[in-house]
C-alpha atoms as a PDB file:
ATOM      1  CA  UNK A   1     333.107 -62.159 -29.908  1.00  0.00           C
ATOM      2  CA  UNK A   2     329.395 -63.584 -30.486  1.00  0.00           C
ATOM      3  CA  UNK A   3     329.519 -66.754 -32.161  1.00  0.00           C
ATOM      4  CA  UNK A   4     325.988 -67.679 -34.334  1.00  0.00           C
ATOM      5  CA  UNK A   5     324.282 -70.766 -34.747  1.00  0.00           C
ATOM      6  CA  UNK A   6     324.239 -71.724 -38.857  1.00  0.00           C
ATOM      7  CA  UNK A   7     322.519 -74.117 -40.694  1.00  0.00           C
ATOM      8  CA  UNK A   8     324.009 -74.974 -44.043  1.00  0.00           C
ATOM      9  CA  UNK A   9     324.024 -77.336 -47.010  1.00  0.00           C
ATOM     10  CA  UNK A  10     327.655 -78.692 -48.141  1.00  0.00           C
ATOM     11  CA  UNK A  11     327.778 -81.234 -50.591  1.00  0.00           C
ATOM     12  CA  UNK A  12     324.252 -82.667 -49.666  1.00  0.00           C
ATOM     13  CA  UNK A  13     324.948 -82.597 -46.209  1.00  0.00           C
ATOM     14  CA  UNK A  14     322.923 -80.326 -43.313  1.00  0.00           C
ATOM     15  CA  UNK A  15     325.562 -79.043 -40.642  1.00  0.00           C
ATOM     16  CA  UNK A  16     324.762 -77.218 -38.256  1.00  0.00           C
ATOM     17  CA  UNK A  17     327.880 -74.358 -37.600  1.00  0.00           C
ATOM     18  CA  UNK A  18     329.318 -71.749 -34.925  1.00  0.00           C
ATOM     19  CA  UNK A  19     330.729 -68.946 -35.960  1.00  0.00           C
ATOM     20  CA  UNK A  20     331.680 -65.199 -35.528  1.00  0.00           C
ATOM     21  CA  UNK A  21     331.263 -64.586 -38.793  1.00  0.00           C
ATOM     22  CA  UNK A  22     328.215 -62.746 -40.411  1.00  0.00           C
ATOM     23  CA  UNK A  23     325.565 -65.038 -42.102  1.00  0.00           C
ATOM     24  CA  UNK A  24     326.338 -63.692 -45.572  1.00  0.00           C
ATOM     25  CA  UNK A  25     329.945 -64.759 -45.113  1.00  0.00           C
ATOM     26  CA  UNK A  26     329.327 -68.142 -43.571  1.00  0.00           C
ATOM     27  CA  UNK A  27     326.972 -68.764 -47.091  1.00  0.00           C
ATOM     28  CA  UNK A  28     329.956 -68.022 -49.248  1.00  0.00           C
ATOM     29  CA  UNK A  29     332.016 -70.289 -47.649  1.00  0.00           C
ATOM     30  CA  UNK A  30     329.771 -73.097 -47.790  1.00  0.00           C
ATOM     31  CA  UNK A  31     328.915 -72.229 -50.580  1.00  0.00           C
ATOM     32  CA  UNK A  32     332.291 -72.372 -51.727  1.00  0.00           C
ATOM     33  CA  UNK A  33     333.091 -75.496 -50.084  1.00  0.00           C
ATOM     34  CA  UNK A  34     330.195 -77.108 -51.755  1.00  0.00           C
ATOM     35  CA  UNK A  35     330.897 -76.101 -55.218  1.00  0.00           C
ATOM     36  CA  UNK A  36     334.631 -77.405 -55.199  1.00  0.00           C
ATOM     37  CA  UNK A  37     333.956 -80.931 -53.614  1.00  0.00           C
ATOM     38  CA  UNK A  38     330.479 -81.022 -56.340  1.00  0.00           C
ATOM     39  CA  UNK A  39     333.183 -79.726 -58.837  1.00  0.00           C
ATOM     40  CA  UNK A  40     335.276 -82.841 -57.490  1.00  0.00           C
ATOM     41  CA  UNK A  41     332.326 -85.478 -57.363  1.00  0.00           C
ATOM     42  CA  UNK A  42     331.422 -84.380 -60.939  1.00  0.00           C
ATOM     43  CA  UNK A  43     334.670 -85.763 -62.009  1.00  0.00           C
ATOM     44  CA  UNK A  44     333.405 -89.555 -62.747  1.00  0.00           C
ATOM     45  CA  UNK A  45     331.317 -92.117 -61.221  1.00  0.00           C
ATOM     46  CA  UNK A  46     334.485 -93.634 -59.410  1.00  0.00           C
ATOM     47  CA  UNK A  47     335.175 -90.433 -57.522  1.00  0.00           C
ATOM     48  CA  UNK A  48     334.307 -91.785 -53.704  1.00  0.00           C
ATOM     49  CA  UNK A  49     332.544 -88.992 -51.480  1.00  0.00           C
ATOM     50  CA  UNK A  50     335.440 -88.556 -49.324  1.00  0.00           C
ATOM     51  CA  UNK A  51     338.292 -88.723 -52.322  1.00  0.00           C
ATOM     52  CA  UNK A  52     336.035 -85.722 -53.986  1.00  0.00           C
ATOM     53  CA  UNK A  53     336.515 -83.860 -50.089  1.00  0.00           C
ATOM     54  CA  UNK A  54     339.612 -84.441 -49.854  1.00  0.00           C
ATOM     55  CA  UNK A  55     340.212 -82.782 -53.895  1.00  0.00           C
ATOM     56  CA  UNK A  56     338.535 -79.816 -52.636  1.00  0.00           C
ATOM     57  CA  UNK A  57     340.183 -78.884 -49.623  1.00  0.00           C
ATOM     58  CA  UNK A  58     343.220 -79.979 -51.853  1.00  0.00           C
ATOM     59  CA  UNK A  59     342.140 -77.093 -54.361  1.00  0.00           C
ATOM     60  CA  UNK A  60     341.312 -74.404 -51.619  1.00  0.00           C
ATOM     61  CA  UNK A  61     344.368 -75.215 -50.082  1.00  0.00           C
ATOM     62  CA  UNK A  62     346.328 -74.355 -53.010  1.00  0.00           C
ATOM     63  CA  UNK A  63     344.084 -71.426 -54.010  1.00  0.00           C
ATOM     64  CA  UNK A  64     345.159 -70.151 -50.654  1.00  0.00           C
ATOM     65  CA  UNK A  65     348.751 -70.966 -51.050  1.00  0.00           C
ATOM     66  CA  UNK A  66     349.308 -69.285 -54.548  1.00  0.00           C
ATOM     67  CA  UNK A  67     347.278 -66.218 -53.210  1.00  0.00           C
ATOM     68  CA  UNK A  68     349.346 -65.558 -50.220  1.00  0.00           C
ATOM     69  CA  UNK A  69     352.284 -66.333 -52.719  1.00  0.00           C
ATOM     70  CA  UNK A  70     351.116 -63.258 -54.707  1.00  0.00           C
ATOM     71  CA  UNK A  71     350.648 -61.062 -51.982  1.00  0.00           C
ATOM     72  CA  UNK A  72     353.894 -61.461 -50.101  1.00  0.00           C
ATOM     73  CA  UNK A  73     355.431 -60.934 -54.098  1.00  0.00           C
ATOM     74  CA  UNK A  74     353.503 -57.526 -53.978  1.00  0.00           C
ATOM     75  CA  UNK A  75     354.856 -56.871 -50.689  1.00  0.00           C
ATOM     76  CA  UNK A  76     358.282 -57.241 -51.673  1.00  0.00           C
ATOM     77  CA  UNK A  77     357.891 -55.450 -54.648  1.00  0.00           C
ATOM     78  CA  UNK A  78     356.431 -52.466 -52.484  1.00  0.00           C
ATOM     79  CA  UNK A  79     359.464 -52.667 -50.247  1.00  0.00           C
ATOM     80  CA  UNK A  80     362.034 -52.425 -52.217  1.00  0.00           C
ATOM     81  CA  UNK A  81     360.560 -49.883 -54.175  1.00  0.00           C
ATOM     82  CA  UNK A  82     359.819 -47.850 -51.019  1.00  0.00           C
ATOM     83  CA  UNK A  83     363.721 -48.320 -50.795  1.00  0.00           C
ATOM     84  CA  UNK A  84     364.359 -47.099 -53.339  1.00  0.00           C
ATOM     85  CA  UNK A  85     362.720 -44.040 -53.488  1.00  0.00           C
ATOM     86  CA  UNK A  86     364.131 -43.448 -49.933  1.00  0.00           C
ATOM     87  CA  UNK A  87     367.854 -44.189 -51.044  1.00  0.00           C
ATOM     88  CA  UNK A  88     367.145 -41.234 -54.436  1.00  0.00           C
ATOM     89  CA  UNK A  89     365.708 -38.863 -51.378  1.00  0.00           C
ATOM     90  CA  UNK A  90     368.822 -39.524 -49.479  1.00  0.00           C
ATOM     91  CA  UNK A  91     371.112 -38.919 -52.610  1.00  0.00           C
ATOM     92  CA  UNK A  92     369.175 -36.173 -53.737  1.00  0.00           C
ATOM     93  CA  UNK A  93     370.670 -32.525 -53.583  1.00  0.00           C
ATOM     94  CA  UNK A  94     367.478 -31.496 -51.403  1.00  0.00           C
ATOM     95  CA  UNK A  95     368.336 -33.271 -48.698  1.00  0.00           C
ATOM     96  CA  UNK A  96     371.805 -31.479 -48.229  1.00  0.00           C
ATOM     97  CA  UNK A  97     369.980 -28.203 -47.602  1.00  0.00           C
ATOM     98  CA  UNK A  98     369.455 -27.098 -44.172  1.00  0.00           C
ATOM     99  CA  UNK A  99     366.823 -24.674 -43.076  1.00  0.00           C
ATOM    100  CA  UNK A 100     368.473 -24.024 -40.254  1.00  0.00           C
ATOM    101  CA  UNK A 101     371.706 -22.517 -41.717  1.00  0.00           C
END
């Protein structure tokens, strides 16, 4: 896979990036990125530069953690009710009759 050369803004800070990803979504992420440690810094004067990175990635981290929480909820919830509906198909009259006989 091609990997780009980005420039981007983070908190005040140029980097310069590699990635695979398309230019919009390398924007949203720094974007992202630079909202939640600004969100952090905006805090109060005592918050130190790297205390208000480490807050961010602290608060991605657990955006991250209670969204995969959600989805693997969903997915159980699917499963068993994919289970279900299998076990009332398997109960069900229906599938007793035979075309066959």
């Amino acid at each position: 896979m091609d990997k780009h050369l980005y420039e981007v803004q983070v908190a005040g800070l140029s980097l310069k990036l590699k990635s695979s990803h398309d230019e919009n979504t390398v924007r949203e992420l720094s974007s992202l990125v630079d909202k939640k440690v600004n969100e952090a810094l905006a805090l109060g004067k005592n918050v130190s530069f790297q205390n208000a990175l480490l807050l961010a990635a602290l608060h991605l981290a657990e955006d991250i953690t209670l969204l995969k929480q959600s989805a693997n909820n969903k997915l159980d919830n699917l499963e068993q009710k994919s289970l279900d509906i299998l076990s009332e198909l398997e109960d069900s009259p229906i599938s007793r009759i035979r075309i066959d006989s």
